[in-house]
N, C-alpha and C. Protein backbone atom coordinates (compact mmCIF):
# COMPACT_ATOMS: atom_id res chain seq x y z
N UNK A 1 30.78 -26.63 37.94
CA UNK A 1 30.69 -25.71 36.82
C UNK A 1 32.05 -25.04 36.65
N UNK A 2 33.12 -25.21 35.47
CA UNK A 2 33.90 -24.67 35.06
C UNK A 2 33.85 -23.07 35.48
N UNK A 3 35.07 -22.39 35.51
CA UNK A 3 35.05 -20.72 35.24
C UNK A 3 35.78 -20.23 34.07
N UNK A 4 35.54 -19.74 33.65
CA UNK A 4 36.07 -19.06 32.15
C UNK A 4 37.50 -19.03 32.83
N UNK A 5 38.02 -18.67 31.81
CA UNK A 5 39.83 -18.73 32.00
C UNK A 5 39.82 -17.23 31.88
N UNK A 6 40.95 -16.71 32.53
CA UNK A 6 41.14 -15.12 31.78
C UNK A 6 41.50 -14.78 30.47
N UNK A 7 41.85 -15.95 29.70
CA UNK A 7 41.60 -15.71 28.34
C UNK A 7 40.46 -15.77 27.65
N UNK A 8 39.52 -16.68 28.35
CA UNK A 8 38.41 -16.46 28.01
C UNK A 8 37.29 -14.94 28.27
N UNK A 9 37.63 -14.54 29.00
CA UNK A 9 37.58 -13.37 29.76
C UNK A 9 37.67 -12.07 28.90
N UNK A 10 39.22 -12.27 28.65
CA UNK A 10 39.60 -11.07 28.23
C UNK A 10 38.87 -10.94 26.50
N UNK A 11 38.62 -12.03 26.11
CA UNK A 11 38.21 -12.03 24.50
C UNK A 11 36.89 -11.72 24.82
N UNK A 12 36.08 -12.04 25.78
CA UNK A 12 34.54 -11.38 25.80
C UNK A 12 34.70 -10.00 25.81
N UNK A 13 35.68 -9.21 26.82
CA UNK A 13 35.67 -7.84 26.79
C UNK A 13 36.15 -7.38 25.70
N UNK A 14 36.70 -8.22 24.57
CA UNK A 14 37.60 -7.23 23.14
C UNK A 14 36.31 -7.37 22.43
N UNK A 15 35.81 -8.24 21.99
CA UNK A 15 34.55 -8.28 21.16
C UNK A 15 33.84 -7.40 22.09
N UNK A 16 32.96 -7.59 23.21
CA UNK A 16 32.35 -5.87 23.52
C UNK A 16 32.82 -4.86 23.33
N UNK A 17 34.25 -4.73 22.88
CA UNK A 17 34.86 -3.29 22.92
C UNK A 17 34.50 -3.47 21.20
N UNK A 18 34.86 -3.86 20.53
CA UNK A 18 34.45 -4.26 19.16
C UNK A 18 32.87 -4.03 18.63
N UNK A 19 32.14 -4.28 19.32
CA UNK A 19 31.24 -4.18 19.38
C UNK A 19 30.66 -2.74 19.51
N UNK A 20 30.96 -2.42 20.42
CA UNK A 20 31.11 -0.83 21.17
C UNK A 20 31.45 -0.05 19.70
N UNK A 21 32.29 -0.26 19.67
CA UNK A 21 33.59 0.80 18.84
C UNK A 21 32.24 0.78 17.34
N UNK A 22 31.95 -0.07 16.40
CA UNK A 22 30.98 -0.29 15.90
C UNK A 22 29.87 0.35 15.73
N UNK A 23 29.16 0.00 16.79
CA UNK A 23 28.02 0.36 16.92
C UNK A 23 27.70 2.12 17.63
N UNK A 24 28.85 2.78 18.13
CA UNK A 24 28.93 4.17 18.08
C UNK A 24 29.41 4.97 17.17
N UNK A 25 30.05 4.52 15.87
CA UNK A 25 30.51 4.73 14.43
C UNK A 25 29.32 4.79 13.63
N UNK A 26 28.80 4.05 13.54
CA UNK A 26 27.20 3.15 12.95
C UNK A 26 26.55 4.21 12.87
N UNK A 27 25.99 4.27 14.32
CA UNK A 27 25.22 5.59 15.12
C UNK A 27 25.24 6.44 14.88
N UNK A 28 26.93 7.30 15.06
CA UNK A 28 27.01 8.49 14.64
C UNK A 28 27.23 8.88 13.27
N UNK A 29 27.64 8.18 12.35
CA UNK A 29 27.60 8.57 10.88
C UNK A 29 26.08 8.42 10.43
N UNK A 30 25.61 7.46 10.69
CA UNK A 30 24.55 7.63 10.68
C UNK A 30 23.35 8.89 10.54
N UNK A 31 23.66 9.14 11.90
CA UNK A 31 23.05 10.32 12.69
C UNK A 31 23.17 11.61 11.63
N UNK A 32 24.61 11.36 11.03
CA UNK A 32 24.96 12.95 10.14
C UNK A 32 24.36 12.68 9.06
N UNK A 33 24.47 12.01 8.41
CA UNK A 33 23.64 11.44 7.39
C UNK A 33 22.05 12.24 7.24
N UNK A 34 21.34 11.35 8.40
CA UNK A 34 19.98 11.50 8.82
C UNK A 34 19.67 13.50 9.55
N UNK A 35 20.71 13.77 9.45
CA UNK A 35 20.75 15.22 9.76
C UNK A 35 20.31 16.08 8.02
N UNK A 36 21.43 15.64 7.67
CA UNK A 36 21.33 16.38 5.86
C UNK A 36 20.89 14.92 4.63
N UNK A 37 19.78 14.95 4.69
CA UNK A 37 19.74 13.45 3.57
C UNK A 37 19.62 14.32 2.67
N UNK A 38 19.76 15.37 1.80
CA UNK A 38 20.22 16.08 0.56
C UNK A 38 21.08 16.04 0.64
N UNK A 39 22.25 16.48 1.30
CA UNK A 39 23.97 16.33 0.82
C UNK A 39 23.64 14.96 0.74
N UNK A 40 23.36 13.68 1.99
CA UNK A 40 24.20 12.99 1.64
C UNK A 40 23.48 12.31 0.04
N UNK A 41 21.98 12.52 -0.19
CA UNK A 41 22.21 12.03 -1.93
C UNK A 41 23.08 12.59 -2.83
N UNK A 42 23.49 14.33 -2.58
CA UNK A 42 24.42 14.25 -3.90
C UNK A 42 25.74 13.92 -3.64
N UNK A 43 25.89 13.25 -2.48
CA UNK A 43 27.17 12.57 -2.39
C UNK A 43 26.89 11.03 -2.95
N UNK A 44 25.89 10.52 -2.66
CA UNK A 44 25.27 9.40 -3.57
C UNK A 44 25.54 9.46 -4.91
N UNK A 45 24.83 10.62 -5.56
CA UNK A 45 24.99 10.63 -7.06
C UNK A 45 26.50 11.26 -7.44
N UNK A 46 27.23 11.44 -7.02
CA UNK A 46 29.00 11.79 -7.35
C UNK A 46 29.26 10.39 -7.66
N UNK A 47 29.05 9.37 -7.31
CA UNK A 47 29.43 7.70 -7.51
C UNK A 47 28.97 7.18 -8.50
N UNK A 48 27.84 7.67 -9.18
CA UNK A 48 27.36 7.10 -10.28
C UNK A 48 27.33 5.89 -10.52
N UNK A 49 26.48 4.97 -9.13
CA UNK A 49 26.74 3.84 -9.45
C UNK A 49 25.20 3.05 -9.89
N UNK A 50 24.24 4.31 -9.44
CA UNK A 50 23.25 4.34 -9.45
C UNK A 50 22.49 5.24 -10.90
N UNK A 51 21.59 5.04 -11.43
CA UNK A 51 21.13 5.55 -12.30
C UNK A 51 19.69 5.94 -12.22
N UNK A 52 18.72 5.52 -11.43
CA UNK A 52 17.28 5.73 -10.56
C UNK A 52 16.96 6.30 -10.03
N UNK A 53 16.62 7.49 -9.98
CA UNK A 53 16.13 8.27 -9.08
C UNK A 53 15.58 7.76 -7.83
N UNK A 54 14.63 7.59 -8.17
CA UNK A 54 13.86 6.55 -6.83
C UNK A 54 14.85 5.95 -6.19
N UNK A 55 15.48 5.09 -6.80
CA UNK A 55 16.40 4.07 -6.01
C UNK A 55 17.35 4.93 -5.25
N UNK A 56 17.79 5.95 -5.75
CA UNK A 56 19.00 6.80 -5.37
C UNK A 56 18.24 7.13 -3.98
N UNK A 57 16.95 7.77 -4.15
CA UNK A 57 15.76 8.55 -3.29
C UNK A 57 15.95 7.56 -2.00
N UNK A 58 15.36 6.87 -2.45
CA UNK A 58 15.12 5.83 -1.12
C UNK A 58 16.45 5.32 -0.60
N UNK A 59 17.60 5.06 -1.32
CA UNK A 59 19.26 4.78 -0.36
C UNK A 59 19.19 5.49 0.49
N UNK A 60 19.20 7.45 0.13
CA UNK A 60 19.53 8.19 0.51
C UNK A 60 18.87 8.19 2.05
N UNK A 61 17.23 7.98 1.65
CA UNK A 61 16.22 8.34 3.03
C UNK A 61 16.56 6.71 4.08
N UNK A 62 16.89 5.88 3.10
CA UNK A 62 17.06 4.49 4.39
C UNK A 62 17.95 4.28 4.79
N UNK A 63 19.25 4.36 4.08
CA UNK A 63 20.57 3.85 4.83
C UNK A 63 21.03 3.93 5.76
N UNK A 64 20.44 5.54 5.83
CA UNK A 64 21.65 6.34 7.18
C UNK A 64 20.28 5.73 8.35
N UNK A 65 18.85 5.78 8.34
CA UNK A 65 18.61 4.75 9.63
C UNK A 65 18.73 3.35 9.80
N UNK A 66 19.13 2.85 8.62
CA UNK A 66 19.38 1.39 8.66
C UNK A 66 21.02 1.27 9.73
N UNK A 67 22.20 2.45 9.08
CA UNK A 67 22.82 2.20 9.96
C UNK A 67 22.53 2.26 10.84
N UNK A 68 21.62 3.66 12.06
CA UNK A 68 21.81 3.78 13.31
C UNK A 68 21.24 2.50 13.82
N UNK A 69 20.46 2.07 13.40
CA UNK A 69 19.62 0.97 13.68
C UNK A 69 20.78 -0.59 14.17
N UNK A 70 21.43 -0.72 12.75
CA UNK A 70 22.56 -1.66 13.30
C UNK A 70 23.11 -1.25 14.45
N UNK A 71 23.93 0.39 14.37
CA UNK A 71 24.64 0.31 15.48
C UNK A 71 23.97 -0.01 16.72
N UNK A 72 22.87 0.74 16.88
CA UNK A 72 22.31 0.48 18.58
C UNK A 72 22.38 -1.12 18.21
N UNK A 73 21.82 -1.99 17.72
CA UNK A 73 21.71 -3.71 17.98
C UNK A 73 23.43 -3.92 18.55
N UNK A 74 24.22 -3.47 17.63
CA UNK A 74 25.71 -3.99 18.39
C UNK A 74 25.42 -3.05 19.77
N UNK A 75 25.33 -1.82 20.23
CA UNK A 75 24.94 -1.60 21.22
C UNK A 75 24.52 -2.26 22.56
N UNK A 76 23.69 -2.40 22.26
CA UNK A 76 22.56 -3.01 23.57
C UNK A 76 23.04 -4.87 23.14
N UNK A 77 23.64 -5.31 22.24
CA UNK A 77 23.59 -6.77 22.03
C UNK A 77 21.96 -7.83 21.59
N UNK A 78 21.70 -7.18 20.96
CA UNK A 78 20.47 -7.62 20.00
C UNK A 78 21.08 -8.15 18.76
N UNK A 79 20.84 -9.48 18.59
CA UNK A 79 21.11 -10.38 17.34
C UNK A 79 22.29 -9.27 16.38
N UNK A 80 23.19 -9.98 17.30
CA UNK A 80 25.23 -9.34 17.17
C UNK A 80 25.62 -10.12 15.79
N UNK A 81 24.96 -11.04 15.58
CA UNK A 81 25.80 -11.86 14.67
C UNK A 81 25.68 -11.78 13.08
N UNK A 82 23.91 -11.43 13.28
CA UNK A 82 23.34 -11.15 12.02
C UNK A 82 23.47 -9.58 11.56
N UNK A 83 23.33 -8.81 12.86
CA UNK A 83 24.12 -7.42 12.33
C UNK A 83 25.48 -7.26 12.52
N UNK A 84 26.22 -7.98 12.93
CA UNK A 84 28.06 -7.56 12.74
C UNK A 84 28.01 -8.18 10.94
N UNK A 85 27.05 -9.20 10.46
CA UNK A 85 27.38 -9.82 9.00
C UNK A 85 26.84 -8.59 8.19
N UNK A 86 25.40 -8.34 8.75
CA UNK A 86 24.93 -6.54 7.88
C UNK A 86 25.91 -5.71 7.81
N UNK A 87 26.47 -5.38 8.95
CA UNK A 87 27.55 -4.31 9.23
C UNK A 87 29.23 -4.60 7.96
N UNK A 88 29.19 -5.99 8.02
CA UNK A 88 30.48 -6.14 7.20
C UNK A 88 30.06 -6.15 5.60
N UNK A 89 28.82 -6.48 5.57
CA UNK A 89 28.30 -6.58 3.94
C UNK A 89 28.83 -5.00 3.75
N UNK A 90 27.72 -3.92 4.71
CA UNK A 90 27.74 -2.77 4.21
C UNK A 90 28.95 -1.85 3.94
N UNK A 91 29.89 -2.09 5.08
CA UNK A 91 31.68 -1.84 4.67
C UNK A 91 31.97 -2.47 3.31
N UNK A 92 32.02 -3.15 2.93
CA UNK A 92 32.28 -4.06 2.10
C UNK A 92 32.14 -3.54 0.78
N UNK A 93 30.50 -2.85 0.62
CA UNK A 93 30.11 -2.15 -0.16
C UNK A 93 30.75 -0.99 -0.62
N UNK A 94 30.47 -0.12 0.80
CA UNK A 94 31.21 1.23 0.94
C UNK A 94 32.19 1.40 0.79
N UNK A 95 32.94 -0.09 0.47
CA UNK A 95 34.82 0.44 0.82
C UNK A 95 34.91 -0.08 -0.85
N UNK A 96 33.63 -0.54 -1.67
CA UNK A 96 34.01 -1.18 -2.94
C UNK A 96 34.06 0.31 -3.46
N UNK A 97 32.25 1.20 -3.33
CA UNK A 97 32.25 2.44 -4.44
C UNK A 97 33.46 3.45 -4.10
N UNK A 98 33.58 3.05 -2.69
CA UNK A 98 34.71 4.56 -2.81
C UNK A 98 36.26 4.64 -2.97
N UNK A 99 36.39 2.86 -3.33
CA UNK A 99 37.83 2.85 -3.87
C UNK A 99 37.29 2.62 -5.83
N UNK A 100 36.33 2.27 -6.40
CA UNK A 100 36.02 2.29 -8.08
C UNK A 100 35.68 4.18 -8.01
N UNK A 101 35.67 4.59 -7.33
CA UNK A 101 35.15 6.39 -6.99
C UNK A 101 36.88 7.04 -7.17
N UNK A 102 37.46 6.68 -6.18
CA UNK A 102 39.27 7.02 -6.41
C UNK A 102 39.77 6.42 -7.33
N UNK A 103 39.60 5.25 -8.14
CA UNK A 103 40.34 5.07 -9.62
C UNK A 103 39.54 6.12 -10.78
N UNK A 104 38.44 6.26 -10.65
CA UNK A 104 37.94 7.36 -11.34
C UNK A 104 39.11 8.41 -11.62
N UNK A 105 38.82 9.01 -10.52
CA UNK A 105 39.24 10.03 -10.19
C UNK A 105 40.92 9.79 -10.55
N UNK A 106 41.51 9.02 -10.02
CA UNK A 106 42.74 8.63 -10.41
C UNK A 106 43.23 8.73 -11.98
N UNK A 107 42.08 7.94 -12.68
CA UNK A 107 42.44 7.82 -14.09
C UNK A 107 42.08 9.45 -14.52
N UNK A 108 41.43 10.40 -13.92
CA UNK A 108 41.07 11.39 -14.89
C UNK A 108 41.61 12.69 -14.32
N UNK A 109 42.83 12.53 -13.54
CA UNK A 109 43.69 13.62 -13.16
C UNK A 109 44.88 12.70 -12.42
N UNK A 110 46.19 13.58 -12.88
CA UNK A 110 47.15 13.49 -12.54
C UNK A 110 47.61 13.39 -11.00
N UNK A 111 47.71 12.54 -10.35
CA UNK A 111 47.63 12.84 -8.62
C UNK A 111 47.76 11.39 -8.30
N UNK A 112 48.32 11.47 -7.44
CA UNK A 112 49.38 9.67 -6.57
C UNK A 112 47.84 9.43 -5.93
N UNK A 113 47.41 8.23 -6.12
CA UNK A 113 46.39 7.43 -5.68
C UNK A 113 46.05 7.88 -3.98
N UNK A 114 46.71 7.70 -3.45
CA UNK A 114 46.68 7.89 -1.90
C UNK A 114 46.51 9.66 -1.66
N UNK A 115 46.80 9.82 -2.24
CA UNK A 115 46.68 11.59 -2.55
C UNK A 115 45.04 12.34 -2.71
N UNK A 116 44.67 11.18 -3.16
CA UNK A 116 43.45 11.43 -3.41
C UNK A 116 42.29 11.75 -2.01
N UNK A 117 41.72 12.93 -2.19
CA UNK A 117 40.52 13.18 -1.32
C UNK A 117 39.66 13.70 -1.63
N UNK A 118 38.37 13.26 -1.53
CA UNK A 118 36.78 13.85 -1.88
C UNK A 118 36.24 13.02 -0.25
N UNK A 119 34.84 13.93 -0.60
CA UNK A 119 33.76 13.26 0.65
C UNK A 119 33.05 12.04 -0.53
N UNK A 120 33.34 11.36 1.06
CA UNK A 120 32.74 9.80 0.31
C UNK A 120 31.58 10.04 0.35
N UNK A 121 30.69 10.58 1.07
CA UNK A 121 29.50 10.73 1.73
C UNK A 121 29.35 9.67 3.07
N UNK A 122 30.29 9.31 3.64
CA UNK A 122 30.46 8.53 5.01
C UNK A 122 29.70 9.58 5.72
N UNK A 123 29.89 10.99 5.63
CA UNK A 123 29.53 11.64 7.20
C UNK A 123 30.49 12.00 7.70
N UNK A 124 31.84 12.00 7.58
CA UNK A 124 33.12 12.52 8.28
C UNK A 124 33.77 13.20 7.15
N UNK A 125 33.37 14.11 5.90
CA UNK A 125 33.50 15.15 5.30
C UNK A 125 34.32 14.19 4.08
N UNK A 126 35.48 15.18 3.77
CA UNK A 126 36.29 15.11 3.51
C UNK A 126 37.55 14.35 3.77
N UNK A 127 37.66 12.89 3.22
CA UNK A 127 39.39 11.83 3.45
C UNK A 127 39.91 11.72 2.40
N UNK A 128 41.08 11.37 2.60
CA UNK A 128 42.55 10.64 1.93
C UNK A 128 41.59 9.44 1.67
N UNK A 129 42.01 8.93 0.74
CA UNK A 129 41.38 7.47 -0.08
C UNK A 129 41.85 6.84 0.76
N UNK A 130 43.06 6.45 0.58
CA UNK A 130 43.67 5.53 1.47
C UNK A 130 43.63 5.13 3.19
N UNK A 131 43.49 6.40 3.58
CA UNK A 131 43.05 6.60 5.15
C UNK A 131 41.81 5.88 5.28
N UNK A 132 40.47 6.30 4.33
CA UNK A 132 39.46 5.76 4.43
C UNK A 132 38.96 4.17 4.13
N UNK A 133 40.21 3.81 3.32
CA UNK A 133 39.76 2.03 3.21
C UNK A 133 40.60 1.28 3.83
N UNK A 134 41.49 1.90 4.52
CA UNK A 134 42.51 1.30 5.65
C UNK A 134 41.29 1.33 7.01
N UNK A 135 40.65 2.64 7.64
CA UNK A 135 39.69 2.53 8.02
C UNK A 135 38.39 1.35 8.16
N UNK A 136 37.66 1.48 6.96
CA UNK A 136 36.74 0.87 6.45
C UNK A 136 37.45 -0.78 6.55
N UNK A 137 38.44 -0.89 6.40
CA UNK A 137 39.36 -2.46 6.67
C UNK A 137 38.99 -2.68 7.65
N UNK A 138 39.77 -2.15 9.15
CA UNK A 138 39.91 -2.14 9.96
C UNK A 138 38.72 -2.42 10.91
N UNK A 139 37.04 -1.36 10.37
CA UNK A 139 35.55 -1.82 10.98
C UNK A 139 35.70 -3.14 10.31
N UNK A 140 35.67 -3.60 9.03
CA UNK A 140 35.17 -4.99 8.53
C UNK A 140 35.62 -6.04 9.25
N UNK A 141 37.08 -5.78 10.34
CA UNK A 141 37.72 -6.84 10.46
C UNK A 141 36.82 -7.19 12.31
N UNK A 142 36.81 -6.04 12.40
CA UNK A 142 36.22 -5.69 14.00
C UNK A 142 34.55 -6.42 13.81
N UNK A 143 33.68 -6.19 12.78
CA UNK A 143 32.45 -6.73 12.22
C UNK A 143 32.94 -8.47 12.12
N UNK A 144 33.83 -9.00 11.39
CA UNK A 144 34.05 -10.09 11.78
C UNK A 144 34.55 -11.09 12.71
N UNK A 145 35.04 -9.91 13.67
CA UNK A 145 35.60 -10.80 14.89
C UNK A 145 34.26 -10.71 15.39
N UNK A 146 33.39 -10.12 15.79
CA UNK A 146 32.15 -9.98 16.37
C UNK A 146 31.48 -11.23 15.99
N UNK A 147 30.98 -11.61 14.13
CA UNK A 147 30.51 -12.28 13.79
C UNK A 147 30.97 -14.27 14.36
N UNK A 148 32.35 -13.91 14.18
CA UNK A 148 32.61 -15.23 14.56
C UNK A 148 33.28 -15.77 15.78
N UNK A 149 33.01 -14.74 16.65
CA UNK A 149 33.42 -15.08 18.02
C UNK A 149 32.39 -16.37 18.65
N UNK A 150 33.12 -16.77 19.29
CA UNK A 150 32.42 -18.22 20.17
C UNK A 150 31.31 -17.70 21.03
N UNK A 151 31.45 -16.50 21.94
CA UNK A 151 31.01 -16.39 22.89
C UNK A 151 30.42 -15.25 22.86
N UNK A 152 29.27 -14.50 23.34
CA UNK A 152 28.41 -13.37 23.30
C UNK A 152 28.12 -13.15 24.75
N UNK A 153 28.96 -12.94 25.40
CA UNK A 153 28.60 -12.37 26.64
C UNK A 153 28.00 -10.77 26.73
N UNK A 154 27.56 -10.47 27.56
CA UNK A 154 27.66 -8.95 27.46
C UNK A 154 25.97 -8.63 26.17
N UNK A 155 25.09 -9.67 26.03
CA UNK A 155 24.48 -9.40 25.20
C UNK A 155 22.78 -9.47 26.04
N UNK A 156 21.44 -8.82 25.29
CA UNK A 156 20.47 -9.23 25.86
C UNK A 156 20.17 -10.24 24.93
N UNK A 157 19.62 -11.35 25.14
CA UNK A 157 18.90 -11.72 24.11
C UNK A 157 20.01 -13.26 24.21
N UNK A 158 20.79 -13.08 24.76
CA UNK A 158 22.08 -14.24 23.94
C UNK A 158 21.67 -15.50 24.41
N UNK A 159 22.18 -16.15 23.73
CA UNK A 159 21.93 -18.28 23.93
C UNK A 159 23.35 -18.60 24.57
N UNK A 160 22.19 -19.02 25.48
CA UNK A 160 23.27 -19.63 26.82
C UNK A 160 23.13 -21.47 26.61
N UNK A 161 24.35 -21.89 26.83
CA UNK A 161 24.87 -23.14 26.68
C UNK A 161 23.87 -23.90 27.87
N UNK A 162 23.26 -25.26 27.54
CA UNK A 162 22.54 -25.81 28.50
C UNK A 162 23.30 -26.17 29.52
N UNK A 163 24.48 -26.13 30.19
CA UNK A 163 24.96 -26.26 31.51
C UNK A 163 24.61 -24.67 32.30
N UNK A 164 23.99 -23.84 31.41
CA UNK A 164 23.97 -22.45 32.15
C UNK A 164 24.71 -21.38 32.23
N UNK A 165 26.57 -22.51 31.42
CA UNK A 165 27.36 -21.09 31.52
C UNK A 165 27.49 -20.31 30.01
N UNK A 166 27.73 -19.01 30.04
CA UNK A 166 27.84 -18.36 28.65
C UNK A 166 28.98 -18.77 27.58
């Protein structure tokens, strides 16, 4: 039976740290969210991307446990692959309304793009536009190394290669 190489090694521990890093972000924005779900809808409705009450209603009451929910799965390593792809859809999303949210805003006052700060309704108040989708980059890219890594060590649940090794 082969032994992993220390390169092999060391890339299981960056994706768990990836993983990690993730899924305690997830969690805790989450968590703030699920603390005030009135702010965070009228931080919902500042985006106007929505027009439904209901629909707005129910984002507001599901998202923020849909995140914590992802994060613990990257957590504990419960089906990593299908939530690091949830996890990057939902960046994806988040990093679409709140950069069409800063051209708004851009086009309807005088002020250098990057200059720009409102609460996205992330849960971490008040950012710089730019800080926040450099950010929001940065999880998507961490969500996809997760997604397409070879190897899932470090997981419960994971599919082990029929020679036995991970």
């Amino acid at each position: 039976m082969p032994r992993p190489s220390n390169c092999s090694k060391q890339s299981d521990y960056l994706i768990l740290l990836a993983r990690l890093i993730l899924g305690v972000v997830f969690v805790y924005l989450g968590c703030v969210k699920v603390a005030d779900p009135v702010g965070f809808l009228k931080m919902l409705r500042q985006f106007r991307l929505i027009e439904s009450s209901l629909l707005l209603n129910t984002i507001a009451s599901a998202l923020p446990w849909f995140e914590v929910i992802c994060g613990l799965l990257l957590i504990v390593g419960i089906k990593i692959r299908g939530t690091a792809l949830l996890v990057a859809g939902m960046l994806a999303g988040f990093t679409a309304a709140v950069a069409l949210r800063a051209i708004e805003i851009y086009n309807a006052e005088t002020i250098a793009f990057c200059a720009i700060r409102f609460d996205c309704g992330c849960g971490s108040g008040e950012v710089l536009i730019c800080q926040k989708i450099i950010e929001n980059s940065f999880l998507a890219m961490l969500a996809v190394a997760v997604l397409v890594a070879a190897n899932h060590r470090f997981c419960l649940f994971a599919r082990r290669s029929p020679a036995g090794q991970d």
